[in-house]
PDB file of N, CA and C in Angstrom:
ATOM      1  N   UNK A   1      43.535  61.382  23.703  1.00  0.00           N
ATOM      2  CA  UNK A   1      44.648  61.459  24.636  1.00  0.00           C
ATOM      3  C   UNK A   1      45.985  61.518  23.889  1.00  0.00           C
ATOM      4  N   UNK A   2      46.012  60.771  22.697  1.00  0.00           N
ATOM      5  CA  UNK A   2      47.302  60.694  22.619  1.00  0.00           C
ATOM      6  C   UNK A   2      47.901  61.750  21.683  1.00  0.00           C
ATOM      7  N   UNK A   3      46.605  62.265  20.878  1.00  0.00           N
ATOM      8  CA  UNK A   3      46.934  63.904  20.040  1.00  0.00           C
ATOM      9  C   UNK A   3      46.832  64.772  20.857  1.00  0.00           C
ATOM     10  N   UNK A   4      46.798  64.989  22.633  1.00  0.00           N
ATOM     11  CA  UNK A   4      46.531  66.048  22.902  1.00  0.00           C
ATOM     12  C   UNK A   4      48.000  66.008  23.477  1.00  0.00           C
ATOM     13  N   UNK A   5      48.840  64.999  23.710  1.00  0.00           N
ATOM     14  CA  UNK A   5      50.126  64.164  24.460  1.00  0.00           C
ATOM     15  C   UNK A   5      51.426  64.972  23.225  1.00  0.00           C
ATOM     16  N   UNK A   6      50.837  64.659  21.259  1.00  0.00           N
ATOM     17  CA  UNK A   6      51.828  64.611  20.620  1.00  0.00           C
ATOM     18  C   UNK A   6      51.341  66.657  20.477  1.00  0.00           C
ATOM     19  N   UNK A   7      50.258  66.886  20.866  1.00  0.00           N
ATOM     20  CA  UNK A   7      50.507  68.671  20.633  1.00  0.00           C
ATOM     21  C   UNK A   7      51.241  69.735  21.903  1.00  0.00           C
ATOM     22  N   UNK A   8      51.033  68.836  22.885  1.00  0.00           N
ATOM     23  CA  UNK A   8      52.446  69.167  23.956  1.00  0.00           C
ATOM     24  C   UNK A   8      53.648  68.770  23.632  1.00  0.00           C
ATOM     25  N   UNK A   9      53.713  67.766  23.236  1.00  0.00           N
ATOM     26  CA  UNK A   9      55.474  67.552  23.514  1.00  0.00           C
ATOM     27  C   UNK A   9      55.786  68.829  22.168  1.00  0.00           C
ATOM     28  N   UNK A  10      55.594  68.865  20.669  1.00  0.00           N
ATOM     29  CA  UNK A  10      55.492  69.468  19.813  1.00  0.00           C
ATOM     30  C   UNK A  10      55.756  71.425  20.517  1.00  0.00           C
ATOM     31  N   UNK A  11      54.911  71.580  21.325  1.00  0.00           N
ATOM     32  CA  UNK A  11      54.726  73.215  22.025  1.00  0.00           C
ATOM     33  C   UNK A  11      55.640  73.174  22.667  1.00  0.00           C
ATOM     34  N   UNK A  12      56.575  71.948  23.197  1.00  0.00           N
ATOM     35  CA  UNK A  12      57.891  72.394  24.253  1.00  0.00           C
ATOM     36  C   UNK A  12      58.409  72.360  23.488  1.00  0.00           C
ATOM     37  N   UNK A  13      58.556  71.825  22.452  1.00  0.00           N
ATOM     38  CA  UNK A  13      59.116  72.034  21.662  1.00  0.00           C
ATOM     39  C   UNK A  13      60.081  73.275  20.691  1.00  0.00           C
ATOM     40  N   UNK A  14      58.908  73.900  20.999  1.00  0.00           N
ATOM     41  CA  UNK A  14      59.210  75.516  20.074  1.00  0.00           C
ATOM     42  C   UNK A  14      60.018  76.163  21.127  1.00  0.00           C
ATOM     43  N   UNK A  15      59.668  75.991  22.410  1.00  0.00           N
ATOM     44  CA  UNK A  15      60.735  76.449  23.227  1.00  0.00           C
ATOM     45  C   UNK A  15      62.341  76.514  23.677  1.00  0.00           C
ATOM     46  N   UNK A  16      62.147  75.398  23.185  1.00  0.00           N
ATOM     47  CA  UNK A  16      64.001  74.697  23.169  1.00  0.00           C
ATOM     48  C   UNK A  16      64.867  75.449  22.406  1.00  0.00           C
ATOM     49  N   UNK A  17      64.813  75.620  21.312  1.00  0.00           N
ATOM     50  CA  UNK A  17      66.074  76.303  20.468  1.00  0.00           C
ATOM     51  C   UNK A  17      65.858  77.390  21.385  1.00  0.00           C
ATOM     52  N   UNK A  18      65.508  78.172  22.215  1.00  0.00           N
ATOM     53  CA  UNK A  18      65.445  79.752  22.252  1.00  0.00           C
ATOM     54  C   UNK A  18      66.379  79.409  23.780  1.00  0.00           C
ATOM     55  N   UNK A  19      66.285  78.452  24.598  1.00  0.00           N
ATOM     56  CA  UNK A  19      67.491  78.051  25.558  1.00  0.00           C
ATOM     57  C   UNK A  19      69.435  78.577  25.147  1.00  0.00           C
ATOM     58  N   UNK A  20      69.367  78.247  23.790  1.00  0.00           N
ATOM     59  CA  UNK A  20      70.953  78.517  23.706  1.00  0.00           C
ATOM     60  C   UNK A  20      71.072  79.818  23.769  1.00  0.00           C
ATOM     61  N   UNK A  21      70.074  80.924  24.308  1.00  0.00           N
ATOM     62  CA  UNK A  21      70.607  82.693  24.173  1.00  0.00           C
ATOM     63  C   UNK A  21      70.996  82.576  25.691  1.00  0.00           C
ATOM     64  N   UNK A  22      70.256  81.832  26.735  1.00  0.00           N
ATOM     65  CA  UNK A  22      71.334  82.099  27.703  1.00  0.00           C
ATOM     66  C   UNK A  22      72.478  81.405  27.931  1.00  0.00           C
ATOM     67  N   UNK A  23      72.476  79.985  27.309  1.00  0.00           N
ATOM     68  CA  UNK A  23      73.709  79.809  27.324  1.00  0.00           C
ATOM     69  C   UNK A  23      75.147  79.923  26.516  1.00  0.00           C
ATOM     70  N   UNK A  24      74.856  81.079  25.588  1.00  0.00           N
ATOM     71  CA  UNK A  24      75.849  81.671  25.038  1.00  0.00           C
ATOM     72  C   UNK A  24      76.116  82.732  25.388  1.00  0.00           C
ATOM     73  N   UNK A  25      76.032  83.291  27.026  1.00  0.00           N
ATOM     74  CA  UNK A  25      76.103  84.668  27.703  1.00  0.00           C
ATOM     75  C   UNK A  25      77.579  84.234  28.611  1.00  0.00           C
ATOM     76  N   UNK A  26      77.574  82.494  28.823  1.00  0.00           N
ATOM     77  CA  UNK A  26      78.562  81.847  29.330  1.00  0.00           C
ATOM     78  C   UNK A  26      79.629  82.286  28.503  1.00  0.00           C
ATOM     79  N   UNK A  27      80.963  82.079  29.270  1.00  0.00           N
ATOM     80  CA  UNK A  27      82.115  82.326  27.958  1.00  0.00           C
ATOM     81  C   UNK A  27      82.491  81.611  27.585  1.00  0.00           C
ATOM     82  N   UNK A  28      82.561  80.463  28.320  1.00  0.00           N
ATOM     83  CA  UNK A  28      82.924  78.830  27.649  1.00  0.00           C
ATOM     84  C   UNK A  28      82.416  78.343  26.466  1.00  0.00           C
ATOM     85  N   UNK A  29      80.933  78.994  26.662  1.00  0.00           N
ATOM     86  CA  UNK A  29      79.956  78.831  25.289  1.00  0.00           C
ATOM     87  C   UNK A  29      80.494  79.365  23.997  1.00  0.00           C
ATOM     88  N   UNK A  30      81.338  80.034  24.083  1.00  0.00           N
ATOM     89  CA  UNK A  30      81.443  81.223  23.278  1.00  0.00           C
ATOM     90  C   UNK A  30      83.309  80.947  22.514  1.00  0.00           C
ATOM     91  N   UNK A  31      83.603  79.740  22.952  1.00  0.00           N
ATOM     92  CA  UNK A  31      84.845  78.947  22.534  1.00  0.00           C
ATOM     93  C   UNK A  31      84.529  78.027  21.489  1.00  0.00           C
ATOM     94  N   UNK A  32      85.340  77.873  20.617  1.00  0.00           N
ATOM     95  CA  UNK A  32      85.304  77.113  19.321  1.00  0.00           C
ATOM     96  C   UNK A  32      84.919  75.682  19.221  1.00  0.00           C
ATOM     97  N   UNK A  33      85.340  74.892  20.195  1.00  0.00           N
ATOM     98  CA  UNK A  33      85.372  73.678  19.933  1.00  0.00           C
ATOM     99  C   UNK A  33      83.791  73.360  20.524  1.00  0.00           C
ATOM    100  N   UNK A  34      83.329  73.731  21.287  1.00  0.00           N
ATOM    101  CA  UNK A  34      81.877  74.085  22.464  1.00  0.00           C
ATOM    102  C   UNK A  34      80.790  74.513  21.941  1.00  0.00           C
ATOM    103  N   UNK A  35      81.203  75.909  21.398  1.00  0.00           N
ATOM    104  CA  UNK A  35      80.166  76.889  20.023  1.00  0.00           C
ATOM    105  C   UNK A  35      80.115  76.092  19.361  1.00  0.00           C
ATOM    106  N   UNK A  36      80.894  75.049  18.584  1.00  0.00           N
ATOM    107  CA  UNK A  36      80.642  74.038  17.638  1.00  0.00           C
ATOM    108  C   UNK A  36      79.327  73.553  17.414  1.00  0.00           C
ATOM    109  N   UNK A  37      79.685  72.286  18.319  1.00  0.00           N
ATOM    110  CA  UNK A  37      79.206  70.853  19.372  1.00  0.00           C
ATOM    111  C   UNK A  37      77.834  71.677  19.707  1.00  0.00           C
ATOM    112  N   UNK A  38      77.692  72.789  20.625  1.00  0.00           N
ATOM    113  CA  UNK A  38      76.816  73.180  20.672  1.00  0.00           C
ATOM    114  C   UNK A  38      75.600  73.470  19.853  1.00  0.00           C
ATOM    115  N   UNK A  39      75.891  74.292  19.040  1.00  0.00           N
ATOM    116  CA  UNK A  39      75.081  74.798  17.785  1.00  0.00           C
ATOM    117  C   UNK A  39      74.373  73.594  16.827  1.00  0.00           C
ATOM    118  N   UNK A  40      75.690  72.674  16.642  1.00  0.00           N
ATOM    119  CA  UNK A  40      75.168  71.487  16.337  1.00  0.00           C
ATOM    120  C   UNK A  40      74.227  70.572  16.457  1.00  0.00           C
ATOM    121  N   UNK A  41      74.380  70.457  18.273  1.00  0.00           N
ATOM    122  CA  UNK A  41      73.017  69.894  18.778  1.00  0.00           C
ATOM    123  C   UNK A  41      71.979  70.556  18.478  1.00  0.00           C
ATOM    124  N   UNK A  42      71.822  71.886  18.691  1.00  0.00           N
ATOM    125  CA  UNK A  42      70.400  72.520  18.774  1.00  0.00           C
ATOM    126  C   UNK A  42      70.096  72.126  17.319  1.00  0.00           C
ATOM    127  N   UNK A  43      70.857  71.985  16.114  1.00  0.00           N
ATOM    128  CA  UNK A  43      70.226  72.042  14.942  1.00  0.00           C
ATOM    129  C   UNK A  43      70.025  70.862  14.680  1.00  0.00           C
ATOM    130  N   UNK A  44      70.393  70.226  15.224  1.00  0.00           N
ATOM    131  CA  UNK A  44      70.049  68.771  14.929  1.00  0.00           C
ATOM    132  C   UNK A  44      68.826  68.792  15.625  1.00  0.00           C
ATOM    133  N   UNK A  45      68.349  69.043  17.181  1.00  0.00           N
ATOM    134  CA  UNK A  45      67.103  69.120  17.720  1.00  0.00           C
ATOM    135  C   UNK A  45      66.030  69.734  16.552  1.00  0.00           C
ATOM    136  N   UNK A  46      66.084  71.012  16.087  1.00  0.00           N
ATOM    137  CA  UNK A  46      65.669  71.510  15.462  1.00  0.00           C
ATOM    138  C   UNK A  46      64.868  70.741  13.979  1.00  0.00           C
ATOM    139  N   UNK A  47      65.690  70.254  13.342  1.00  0.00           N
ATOM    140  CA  UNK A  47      65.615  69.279  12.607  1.00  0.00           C
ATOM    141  C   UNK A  47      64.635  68.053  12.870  1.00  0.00           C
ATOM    142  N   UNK A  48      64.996  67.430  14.200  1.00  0.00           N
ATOM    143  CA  UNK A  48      63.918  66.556  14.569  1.00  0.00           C
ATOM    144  C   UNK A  48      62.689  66.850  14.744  1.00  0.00           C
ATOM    145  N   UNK A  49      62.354  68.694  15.619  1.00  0.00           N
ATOM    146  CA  UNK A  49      61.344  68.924  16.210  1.00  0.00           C
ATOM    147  C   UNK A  49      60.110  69.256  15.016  1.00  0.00           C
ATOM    148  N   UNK A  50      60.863  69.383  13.815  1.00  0.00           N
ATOM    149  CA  UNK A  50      60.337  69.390  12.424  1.00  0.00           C
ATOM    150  C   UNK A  50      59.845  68.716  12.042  1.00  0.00           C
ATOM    151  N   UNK A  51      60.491  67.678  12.000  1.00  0.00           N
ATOM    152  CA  UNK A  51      60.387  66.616  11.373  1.00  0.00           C
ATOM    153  C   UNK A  51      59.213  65.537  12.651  1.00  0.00           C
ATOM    154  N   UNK A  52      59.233  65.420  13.564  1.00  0.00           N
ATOM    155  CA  UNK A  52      58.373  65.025  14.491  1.00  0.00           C
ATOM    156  C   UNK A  52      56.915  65.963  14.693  1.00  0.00           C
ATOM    157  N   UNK A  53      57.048  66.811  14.203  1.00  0.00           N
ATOM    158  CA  UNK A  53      55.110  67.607  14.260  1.00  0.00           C
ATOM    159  C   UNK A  53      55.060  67.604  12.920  1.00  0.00           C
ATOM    160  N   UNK A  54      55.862  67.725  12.184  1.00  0.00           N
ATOM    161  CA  UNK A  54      55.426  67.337  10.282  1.00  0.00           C
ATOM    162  C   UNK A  54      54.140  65.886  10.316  1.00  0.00           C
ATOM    163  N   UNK A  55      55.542  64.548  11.031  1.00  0.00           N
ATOM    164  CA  UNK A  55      54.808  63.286  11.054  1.00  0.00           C
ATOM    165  C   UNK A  55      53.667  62.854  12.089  1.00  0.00           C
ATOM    166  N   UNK A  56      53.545  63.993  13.257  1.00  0.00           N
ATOM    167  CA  UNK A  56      52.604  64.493  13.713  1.00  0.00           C
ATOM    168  C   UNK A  56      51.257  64.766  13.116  1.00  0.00           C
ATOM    169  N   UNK A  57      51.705  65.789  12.293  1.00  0.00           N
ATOM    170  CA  UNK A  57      50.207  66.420  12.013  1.00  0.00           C
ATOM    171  C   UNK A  57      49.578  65.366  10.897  1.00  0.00           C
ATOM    172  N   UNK A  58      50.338  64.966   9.904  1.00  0.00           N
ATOM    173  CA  UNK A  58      50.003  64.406   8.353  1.00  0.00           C
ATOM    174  C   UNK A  58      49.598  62.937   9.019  1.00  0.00           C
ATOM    175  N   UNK A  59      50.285  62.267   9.654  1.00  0.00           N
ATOM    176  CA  UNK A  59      50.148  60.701   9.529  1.00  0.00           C
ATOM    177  C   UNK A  59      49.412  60.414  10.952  1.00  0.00           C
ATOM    178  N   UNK A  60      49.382  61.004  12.481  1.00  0.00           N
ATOM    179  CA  UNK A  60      48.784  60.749  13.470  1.00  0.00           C
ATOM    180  C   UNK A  60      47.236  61.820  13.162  1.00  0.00           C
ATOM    181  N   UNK A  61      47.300  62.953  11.979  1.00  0.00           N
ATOM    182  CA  UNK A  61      45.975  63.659  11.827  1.00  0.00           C
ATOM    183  C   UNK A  61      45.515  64.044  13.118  1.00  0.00           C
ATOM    184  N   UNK A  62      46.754  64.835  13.284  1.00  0.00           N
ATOM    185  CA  UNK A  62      46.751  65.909  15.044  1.00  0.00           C
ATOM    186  C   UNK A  62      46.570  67.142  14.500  1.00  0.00           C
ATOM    187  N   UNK A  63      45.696  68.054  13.600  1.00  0.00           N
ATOM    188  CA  UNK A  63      44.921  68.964  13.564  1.00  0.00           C
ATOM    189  C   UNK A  63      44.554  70.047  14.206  1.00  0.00           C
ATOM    190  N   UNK A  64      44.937  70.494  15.082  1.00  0.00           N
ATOM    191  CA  UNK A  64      44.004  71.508  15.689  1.00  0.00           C
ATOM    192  C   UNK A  64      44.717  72.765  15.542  1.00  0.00           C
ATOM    193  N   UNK A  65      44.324  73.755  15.841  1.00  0.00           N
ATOM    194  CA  UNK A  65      44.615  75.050  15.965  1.00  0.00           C
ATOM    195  C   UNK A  65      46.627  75.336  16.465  1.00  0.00           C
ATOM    196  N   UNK A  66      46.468  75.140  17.799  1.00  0.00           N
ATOM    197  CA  UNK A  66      47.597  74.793  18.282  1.00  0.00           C
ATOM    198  C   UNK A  66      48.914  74.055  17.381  1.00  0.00           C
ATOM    199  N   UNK A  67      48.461  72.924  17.088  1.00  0.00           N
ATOM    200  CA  UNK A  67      49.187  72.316  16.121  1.00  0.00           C
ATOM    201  C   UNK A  67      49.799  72.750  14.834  1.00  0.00           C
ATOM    202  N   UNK A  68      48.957  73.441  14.615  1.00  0.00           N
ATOM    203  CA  UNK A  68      49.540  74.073  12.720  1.00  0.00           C
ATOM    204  C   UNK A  68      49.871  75.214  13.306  1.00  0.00           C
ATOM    205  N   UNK A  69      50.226  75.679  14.370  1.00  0.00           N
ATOM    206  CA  UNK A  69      51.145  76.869  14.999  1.00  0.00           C
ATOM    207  C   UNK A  69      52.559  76.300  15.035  1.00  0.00           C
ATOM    208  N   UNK A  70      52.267  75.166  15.690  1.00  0.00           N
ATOM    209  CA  UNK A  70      53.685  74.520  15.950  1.00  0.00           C
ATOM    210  C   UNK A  70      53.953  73.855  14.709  1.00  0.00           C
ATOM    211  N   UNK A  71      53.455  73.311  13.896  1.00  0.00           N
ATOM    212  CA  UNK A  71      53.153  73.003  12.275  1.00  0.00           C
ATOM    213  C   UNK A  71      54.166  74.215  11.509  1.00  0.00           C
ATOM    214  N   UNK A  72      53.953  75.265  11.691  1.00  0.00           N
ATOM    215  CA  UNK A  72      54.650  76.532  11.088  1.00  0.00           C
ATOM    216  C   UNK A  72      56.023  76.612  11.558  1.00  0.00           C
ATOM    217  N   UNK A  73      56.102  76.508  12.995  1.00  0.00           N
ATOM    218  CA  UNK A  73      57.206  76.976  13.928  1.00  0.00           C
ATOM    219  C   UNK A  73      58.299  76.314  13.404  1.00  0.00           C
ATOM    220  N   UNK A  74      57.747  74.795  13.831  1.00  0.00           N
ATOM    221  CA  UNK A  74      58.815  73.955  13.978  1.00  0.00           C
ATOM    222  C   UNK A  74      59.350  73.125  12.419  1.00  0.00           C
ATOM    223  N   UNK A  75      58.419  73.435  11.357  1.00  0.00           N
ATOM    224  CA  UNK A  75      59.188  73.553  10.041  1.00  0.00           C
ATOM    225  C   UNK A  75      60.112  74.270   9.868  1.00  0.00           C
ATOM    226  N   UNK A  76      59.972  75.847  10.289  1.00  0.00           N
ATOM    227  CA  UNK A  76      60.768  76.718   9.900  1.00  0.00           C
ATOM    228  C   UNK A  76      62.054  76.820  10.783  1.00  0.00           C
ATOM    229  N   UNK A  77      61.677  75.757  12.138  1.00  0.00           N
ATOM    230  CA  UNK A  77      63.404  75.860  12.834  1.00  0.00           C
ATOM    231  C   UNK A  77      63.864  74.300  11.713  1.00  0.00           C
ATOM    232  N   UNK A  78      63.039  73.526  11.607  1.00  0.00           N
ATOM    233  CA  UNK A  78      63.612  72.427  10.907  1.00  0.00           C
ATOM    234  C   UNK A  78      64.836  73.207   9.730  1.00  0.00           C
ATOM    235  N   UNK A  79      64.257  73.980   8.712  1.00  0.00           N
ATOM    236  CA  UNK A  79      64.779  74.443   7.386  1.00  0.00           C
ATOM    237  C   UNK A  79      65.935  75.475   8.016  1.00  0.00           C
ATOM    238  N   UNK A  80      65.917  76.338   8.509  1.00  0.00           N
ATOM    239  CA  UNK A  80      67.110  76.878   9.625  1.00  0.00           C
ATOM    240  C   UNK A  80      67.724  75.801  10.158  1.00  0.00           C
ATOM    241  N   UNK A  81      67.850  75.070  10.633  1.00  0.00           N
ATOM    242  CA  UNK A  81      68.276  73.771  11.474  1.00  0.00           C
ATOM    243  C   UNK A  81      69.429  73.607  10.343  1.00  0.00           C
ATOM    244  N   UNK A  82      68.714  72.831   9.142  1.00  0.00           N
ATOM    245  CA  UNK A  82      68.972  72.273   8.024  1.00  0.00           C
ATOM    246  C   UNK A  82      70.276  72.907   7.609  1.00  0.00           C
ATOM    247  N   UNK A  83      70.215  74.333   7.409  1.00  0.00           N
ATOM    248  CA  UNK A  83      70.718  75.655   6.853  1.00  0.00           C
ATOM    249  C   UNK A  83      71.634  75.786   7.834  1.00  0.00           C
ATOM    250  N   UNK A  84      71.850  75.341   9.007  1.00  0.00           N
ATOM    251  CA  UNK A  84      73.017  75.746   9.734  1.00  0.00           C
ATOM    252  C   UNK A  84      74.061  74.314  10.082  1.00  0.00           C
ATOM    253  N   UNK A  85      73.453  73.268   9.573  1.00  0.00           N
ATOM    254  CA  UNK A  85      74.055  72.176   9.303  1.00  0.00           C
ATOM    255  C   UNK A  85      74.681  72.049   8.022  1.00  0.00           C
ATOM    256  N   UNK A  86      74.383  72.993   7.211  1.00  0.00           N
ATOM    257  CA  UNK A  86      75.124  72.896   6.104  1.00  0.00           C
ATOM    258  C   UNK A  86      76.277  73.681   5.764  1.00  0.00           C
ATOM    259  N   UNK A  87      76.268  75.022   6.530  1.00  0.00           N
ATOM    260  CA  UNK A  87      76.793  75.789   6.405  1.00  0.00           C
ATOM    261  C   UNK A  87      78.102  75.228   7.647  1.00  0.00           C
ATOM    262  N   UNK A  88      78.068  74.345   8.387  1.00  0.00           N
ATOM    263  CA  UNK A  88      79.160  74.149   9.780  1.00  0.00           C
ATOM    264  C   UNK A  88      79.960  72.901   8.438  1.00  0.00           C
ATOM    265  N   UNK A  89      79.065  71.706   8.213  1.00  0.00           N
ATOM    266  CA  UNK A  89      79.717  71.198   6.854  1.00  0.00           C
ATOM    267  C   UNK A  89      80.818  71.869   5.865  1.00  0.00           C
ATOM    268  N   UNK A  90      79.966  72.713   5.143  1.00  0.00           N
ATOM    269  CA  UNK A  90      80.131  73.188   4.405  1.00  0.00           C
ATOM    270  C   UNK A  90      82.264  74.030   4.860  1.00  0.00           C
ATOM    271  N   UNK A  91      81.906  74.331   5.684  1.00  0.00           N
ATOM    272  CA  UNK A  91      82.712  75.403   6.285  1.00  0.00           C
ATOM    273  C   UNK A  91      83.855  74.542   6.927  1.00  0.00           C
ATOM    274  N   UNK A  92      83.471  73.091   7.507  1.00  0.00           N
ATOM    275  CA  UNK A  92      84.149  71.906   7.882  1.00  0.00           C
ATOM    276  C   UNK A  92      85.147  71.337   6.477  1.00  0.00           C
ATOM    277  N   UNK A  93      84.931  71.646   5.633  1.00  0.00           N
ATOM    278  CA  UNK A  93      85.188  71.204   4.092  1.00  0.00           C
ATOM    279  C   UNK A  93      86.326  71.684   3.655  1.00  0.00           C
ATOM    280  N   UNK A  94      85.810  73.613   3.928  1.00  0.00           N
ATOM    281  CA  UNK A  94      86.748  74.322   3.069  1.00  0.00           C
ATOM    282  C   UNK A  94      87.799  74.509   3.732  1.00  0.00           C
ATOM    283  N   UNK A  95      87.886  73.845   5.343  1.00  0.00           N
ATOM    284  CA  UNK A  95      88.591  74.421   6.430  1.00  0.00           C
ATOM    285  C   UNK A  95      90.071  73.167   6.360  1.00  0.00           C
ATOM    286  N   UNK A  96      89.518  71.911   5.044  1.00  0.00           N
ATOM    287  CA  UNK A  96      90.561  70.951   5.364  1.00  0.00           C
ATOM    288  C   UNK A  96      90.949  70.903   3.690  1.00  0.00           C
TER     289      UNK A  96
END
């Protein structure tokens, strides 16, 4: 029950980052201080959703098929995640 509980939440998972394409069709979205804050969150989600089916799969030994899909996915929004947190930093830095 409870690996079949952590390979759902993990699969909504992969879905979430792909939410901010409609809400950057908004124009409000599409303002500096908002686009920020925004982007931010998702990469920070991103980051977690990584980092939560990483400690998923290795330490709860949630295995299955499904899983090392989202195993793939949600590493690779983690390291993007990562990569766009560094670059808003980064850019936060040179900007002061």
């Amino acid at each position: 029950m409870k690996k079949s509980i952590l390979t759902t939440i993990s699969t909504i998972m992969l879905f979430v980052p792909w939410t901010i394409l409609p809400l950057r069709t908004f124009d409000w979205a599409l303002e500096t201080p908002v686009a920020e804050i925004m982007i931010s969150c998702y990469a920070v989600f991103m980051i977690f959703s990584g980092v939560f089916t990483i400690i998923a799969y290795v330490k709860e030994k949630v295995q299955n098929t499904l899983m090392k899909i989202c195993l793939i996915v949600n590493s690779l929004y983690a390291v993007g995640g990562a990569a766009i947190l560094g670059l808003i930093i980064l850019q936060l830095n040179l900007s002061n």
